[in-house]
PDB file of N, CA and C in Angstrom:
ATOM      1  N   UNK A   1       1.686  16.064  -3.494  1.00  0.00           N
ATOM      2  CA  UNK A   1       2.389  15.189  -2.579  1.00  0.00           C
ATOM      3  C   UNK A   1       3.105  14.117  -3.396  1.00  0.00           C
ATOM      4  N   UNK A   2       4.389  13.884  -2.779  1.00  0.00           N
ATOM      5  CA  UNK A   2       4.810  12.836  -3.973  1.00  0.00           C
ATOM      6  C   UNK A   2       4.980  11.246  -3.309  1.00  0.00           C
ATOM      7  N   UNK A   3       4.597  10.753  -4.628  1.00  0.00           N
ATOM      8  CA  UNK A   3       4.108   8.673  -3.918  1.00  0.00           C
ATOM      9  C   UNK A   3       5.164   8.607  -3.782  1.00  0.00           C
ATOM     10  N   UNK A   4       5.348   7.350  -2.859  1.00  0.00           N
ATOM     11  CA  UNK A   4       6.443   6.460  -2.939  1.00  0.00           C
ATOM     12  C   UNK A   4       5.963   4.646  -2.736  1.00  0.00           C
ATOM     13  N   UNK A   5       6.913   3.802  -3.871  1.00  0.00           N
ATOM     14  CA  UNK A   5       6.613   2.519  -3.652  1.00  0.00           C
ATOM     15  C   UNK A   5       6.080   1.385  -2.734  1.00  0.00           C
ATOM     16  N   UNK A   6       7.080   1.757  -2.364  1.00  0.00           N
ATOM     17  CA  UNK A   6       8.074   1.299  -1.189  1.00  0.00           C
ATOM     18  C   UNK A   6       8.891   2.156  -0.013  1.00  0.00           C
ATOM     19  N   UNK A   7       8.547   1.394   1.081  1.00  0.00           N
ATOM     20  CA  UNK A   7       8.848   2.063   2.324  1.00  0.00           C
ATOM     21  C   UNK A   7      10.763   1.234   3.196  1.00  0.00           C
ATOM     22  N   UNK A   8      11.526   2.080   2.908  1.00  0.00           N
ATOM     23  CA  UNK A   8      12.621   1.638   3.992  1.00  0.00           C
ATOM     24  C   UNK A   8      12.676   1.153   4.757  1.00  0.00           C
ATOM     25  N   UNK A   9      13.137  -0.091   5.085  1.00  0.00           N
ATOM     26  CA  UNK A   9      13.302  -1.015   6.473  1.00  0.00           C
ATOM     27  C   UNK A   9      14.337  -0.350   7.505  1.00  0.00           C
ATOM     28  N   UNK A  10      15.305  -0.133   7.081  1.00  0.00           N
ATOM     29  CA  UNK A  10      16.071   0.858   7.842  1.00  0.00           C
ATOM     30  C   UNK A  10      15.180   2.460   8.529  1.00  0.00           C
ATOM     31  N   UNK A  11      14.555   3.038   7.984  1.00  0.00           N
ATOM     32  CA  UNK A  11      14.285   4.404   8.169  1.00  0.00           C
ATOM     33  C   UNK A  11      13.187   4.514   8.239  1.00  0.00           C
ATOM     34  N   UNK A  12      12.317   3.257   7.753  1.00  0.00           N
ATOM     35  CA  UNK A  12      10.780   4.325   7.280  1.00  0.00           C
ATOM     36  C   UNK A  12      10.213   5.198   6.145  1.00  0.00           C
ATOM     37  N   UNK A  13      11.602   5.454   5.850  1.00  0.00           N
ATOM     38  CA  UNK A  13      10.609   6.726   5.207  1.00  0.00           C
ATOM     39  C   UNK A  13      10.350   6.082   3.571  1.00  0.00           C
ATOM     40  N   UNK A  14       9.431   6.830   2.940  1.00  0.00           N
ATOM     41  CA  UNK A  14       9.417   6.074   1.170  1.00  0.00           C
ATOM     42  C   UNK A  14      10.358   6.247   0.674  1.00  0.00           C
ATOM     43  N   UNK A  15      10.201   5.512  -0.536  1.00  0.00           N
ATOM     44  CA  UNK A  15      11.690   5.232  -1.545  1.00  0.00           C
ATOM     45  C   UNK A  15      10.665   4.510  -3.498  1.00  0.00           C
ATOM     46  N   UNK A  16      11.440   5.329  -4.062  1.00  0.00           N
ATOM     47  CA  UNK A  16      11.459   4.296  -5.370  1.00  0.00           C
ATOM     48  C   UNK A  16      12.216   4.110  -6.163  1.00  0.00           C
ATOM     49  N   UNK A  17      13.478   4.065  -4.998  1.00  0.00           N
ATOM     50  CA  UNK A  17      14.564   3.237  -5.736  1.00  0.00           C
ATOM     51  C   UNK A  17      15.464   2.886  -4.707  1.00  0.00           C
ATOM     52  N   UNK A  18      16.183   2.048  -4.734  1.00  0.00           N
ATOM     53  CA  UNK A  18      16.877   1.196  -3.330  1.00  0.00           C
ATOM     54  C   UNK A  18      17.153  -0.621  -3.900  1.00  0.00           C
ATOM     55  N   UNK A  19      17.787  -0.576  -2.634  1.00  0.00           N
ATOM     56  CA  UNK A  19      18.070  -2.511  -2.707  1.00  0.00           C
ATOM     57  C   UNK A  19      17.159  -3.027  -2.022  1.00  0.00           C
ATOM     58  N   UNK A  20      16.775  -4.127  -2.706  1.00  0.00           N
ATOM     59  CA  UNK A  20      15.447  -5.295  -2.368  1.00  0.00           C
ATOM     60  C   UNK A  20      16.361  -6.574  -1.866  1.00  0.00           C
ATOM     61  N   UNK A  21      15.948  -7.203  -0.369  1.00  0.00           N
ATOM     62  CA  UNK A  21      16.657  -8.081   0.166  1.00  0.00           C
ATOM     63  C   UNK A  21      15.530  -8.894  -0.159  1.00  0.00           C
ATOM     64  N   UNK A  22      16.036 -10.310  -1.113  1.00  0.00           N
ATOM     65  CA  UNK A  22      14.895 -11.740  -0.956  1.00  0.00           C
ATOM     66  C   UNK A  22      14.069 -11.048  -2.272  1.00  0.00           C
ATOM     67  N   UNK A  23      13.034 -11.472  -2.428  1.00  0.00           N
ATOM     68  CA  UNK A  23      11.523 -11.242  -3.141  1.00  0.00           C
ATOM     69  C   UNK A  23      10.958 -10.162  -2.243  1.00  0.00           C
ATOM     70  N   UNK A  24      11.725  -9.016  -1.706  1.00  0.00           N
ATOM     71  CA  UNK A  24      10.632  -8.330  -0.825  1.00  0.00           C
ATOM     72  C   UNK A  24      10.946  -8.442   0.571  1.00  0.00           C
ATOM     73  N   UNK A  25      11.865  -9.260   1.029  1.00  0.00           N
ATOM     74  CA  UNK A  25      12.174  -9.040   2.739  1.00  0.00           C
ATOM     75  C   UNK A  25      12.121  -8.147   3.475  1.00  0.00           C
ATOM     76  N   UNK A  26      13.253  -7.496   2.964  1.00  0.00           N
ATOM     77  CA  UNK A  26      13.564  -5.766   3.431  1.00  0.00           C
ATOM     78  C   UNK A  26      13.587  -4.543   2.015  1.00  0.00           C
ATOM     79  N   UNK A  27      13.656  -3.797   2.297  1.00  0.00           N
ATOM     80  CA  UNK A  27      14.456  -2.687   1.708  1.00  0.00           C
ATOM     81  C   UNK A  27      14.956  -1.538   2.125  1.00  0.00           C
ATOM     82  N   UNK A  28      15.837  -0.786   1.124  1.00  0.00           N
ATOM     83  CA  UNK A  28      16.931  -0.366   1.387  1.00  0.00           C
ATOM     84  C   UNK A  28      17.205   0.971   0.671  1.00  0.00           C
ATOM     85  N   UNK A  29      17.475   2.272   1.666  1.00  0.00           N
ATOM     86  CA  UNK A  29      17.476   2.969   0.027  1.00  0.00           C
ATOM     87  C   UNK A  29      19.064   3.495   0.018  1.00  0.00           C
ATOM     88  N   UNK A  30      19.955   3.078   1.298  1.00  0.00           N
ATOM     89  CA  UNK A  30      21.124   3.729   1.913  1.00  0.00           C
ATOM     90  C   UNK A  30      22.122   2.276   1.685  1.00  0.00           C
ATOM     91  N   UNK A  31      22.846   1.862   0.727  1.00  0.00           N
ATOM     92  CA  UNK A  31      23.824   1.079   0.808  1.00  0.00           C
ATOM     93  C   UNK A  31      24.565   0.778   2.390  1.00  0.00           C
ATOM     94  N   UNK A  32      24.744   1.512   3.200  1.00  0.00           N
ATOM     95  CA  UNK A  32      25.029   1.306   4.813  1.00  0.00           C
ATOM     96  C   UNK A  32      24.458   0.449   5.145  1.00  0.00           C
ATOM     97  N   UNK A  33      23.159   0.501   5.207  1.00  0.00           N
ATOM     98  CA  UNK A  33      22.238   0.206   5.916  1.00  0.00           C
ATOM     99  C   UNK A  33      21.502  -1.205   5.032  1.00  0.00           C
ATOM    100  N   UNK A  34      22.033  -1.437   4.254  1.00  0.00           N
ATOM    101  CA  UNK A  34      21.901  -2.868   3.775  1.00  0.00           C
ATOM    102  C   UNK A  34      23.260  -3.678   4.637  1.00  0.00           C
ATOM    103  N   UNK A  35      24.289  -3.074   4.566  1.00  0.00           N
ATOM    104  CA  UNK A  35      25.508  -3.653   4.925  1.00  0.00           C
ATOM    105  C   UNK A  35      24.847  -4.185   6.578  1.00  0.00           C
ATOM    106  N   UNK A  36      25.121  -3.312   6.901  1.00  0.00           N
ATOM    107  CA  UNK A  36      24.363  -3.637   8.609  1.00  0.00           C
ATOM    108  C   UNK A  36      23.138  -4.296   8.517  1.00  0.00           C
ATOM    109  N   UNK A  37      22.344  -4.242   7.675  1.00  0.00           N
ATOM    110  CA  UNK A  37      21.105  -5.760   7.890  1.00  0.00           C
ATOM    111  C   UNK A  37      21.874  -7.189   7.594  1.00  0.00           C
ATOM    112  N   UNK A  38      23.007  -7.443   6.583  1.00  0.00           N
ATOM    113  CA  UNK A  38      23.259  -8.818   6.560  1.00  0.00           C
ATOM    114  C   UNK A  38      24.249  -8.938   7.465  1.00  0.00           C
ATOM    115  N   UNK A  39      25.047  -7.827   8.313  1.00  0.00           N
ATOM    116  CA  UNK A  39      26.041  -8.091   9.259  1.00  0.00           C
ATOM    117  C   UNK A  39      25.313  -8.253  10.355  1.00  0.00           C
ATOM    118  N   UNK A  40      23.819  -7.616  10.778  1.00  0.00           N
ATOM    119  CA  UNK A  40      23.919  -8.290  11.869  1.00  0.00           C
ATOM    120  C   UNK A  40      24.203  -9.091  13.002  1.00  0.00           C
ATOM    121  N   UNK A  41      22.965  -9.456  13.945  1.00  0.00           N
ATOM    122  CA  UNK A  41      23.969 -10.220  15.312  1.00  0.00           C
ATOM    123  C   UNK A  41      24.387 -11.720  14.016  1.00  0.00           C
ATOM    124  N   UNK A  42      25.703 -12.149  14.905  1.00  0.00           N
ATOM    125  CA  UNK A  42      25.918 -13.481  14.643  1.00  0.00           C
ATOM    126  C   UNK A  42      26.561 -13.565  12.950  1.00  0.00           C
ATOM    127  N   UNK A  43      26.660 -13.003  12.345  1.00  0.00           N
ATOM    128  CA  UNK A  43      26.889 -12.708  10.731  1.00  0.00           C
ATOM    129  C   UNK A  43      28.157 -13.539  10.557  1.00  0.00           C
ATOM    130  N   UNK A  44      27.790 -14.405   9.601  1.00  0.00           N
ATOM    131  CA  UNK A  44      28.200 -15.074   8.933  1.00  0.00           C
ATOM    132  C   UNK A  44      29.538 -14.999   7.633  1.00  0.00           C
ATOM    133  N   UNK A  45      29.660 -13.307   7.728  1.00  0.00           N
ATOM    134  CA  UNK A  45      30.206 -12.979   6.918  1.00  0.00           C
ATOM    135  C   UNK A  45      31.674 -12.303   7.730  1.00  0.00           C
ATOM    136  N   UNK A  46      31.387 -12.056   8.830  1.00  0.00           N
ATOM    137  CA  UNK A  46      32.630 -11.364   9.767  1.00  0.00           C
ATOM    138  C   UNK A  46      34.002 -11.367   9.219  1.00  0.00           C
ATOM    139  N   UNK A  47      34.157 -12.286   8.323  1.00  0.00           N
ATOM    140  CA  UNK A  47      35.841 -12.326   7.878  1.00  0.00           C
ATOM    141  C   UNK A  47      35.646 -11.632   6.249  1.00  0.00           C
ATOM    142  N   UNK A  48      35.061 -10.907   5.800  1.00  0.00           N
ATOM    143  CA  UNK A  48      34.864 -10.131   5.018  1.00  0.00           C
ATOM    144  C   UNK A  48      34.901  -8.652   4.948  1.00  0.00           C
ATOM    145  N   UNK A  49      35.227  -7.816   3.670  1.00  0.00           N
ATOM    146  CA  UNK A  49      35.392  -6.514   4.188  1.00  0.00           C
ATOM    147  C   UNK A  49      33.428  -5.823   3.575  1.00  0.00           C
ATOM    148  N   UNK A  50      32.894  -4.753   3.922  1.00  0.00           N
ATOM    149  CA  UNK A  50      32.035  -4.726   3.327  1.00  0.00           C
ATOM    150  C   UNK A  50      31.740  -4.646   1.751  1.00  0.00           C
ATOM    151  N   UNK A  51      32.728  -4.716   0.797  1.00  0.00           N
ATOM    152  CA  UNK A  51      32.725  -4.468  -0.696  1.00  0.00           C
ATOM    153  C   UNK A  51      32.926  -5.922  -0.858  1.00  0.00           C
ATOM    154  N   UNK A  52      33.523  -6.680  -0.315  1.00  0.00           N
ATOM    155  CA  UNK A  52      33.819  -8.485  -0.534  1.00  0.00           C
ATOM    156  C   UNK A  52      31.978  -8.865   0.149  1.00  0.00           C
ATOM    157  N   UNK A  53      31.598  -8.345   0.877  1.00  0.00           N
ATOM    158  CA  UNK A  53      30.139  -8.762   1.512  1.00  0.00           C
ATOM    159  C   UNK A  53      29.027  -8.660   0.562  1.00  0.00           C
ATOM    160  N   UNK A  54      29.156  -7.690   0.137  1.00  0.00           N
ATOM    161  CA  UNK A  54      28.089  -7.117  -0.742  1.00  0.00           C
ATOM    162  C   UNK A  54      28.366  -7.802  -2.318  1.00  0.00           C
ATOM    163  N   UNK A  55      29.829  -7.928  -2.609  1.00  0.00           N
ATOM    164  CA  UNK A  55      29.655  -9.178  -3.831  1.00  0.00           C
ATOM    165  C   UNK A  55      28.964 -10.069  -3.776  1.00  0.00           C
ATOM    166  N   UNK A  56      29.544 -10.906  -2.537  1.00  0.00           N
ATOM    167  CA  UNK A  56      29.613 -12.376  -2.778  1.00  0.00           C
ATOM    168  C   UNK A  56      28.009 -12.425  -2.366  1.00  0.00           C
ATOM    169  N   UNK A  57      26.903 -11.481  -1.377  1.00  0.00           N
ATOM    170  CA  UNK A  57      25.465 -11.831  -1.267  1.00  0.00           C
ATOM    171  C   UNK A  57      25.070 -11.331  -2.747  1.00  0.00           C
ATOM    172  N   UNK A  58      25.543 -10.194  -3.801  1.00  0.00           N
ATOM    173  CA  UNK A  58      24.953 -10.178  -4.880  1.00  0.00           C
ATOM    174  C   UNK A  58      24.549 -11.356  -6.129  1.00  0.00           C
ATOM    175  N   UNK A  59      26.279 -11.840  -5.929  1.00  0.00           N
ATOM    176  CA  UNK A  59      26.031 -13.382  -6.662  1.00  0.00           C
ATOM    177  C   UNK A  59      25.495 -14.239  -6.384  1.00  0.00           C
ATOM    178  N   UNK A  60      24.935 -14.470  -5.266  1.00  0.00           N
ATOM    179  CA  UNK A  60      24.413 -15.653  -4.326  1.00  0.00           C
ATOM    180  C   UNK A  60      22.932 -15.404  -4.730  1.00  0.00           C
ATOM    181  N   UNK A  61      22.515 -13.714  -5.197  1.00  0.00           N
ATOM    182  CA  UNK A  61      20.931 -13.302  -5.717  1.00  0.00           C
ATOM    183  C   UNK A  61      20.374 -12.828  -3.890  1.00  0.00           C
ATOM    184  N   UNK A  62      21.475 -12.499  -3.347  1.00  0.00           N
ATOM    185  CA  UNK A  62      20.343 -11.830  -2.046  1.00  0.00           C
ATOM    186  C   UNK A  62      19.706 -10.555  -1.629  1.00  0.00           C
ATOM    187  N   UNK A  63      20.332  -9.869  -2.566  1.00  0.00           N
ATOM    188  CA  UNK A  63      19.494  -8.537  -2.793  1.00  0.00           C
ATOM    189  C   UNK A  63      19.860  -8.411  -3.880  1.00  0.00           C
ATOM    190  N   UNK A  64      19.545  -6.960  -4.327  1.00  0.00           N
ATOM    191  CA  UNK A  64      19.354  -6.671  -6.104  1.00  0.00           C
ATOM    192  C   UNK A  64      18.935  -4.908  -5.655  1.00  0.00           C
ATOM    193  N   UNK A  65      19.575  -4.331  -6.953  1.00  0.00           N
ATOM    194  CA  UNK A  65      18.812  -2.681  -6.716  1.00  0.00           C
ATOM    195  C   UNK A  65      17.697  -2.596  -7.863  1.00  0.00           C
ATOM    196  N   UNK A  66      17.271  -1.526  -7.413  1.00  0.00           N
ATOM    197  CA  UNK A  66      16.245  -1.221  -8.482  1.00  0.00           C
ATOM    198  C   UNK A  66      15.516  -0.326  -8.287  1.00  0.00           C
ATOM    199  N   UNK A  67      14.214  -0.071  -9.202  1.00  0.00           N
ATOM    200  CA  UNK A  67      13.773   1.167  -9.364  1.00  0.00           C
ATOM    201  C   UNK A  67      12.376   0.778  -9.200  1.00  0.00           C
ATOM    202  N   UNK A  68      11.194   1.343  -8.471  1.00  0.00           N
ATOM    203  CA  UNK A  68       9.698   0.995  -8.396  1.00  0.00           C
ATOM    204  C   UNK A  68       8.802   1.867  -9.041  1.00  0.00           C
ATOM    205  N   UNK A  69       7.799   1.486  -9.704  1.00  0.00           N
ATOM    206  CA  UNK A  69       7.050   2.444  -9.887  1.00  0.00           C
ATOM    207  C   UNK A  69       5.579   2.035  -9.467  1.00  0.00           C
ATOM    208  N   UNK A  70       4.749   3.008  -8.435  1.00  0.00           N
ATOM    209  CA  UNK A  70       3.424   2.838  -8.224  1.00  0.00           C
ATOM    210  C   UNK A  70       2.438   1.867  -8.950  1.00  0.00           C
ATOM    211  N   UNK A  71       2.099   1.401  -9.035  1.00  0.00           N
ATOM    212  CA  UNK A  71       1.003   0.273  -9.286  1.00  0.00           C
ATOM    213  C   UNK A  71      -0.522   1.072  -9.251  1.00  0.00           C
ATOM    214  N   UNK A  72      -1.132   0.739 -10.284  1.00  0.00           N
ATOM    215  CA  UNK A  72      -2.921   1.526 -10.474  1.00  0.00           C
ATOM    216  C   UNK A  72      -3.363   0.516  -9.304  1.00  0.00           C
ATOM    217  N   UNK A  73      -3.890   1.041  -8.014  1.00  0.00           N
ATOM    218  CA  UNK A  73      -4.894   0.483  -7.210  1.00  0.00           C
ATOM    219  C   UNK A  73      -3.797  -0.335  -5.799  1.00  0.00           C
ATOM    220  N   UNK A  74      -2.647  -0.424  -6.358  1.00  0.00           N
ATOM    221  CA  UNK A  74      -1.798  -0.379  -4.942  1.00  0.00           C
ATOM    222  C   UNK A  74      -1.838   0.786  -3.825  1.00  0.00           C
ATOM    223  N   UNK A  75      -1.403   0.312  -2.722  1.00  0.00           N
ATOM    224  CA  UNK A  75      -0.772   1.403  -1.844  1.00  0.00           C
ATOM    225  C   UNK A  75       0.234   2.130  -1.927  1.00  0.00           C
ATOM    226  N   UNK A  76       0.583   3.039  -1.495  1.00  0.00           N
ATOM    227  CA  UNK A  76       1.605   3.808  -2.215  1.00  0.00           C
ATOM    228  C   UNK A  76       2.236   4.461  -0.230  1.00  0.00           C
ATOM    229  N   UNK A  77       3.380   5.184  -0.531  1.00  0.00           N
ATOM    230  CA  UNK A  77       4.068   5.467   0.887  1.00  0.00           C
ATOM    231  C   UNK A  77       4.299   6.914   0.753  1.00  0.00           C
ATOM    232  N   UNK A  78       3.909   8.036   1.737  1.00  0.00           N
ATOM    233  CA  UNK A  78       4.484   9.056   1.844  1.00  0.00           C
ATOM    234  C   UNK A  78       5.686   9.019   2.069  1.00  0.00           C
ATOM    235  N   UNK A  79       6.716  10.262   1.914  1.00  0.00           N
ATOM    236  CA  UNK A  79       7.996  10.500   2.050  1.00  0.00           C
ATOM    237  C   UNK A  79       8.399  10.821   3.537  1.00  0.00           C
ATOM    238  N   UNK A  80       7.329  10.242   4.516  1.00  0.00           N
ATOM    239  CA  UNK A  80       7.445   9.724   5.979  1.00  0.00           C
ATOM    240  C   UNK A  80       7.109   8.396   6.124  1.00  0.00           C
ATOM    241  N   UNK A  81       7.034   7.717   5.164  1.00  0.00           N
ATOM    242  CA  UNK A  81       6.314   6.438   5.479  1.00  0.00           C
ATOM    243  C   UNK A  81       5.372   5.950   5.795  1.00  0.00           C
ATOM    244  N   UNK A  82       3.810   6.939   5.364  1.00  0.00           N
ATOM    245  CA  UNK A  82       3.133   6.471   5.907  1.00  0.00           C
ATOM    246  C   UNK A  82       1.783   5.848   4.832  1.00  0.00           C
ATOM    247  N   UNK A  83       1.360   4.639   5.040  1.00  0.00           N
ATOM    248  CA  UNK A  83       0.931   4.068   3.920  1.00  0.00           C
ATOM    249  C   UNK A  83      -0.431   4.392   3.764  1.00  0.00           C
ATOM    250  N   UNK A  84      -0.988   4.883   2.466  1.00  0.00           N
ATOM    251  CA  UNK A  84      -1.584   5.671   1.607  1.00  0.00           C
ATOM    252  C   UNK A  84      -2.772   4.168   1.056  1.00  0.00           C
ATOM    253  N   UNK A  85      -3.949   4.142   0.874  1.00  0.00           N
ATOM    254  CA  UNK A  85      -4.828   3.282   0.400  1.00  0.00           C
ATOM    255  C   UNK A  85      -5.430   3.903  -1.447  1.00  0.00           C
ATOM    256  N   UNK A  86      -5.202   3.510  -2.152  1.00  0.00           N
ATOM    257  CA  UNK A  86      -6.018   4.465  -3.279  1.00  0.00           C
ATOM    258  C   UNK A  86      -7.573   3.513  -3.132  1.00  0.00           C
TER     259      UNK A  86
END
């Protein structure tokens, strides 16, 4: 069965690799679907196109991509999302 880190805020399902919103807020493993979490209701960014959106929150440090790897004695996520105890 194969681990996964981290579980998708969008989807659910595991991931170990994706965009991290904050220290851990959300994550992300579908570039879309980051776009649509900071556009949300009310978004602040509306006069932007999504490639100008996704700069200007990168420089600002509001998400980041990256790569996870399992932890000895963490939880870990099936490739449905469902969280695993070692």
């Amino acid at each position: 069965m194969e681990k996964f880190a981290r579980k998708c805020t969008a989807t659910n399902k595991g991931m170990n690799e994706g965009f991290c919103v904050g220290d851990g807020t959300a994550y992300f493993k579908e570039k879309e679907d980051l776009i649509r979490y900071f556009r949300g209701d009310g978004s602040q960014y509306s006069n932007l196109d999504d490639e100008q959106l996704l700069d200007e929150l990168y420089e600002n440090e509001e998400y980041y991509w990256t790569e996870w790897e399992i932890e000895e004695g963490e939880p870990w996520y099936t490739s449905d999302g469902v969280e695993i105890e070692d």
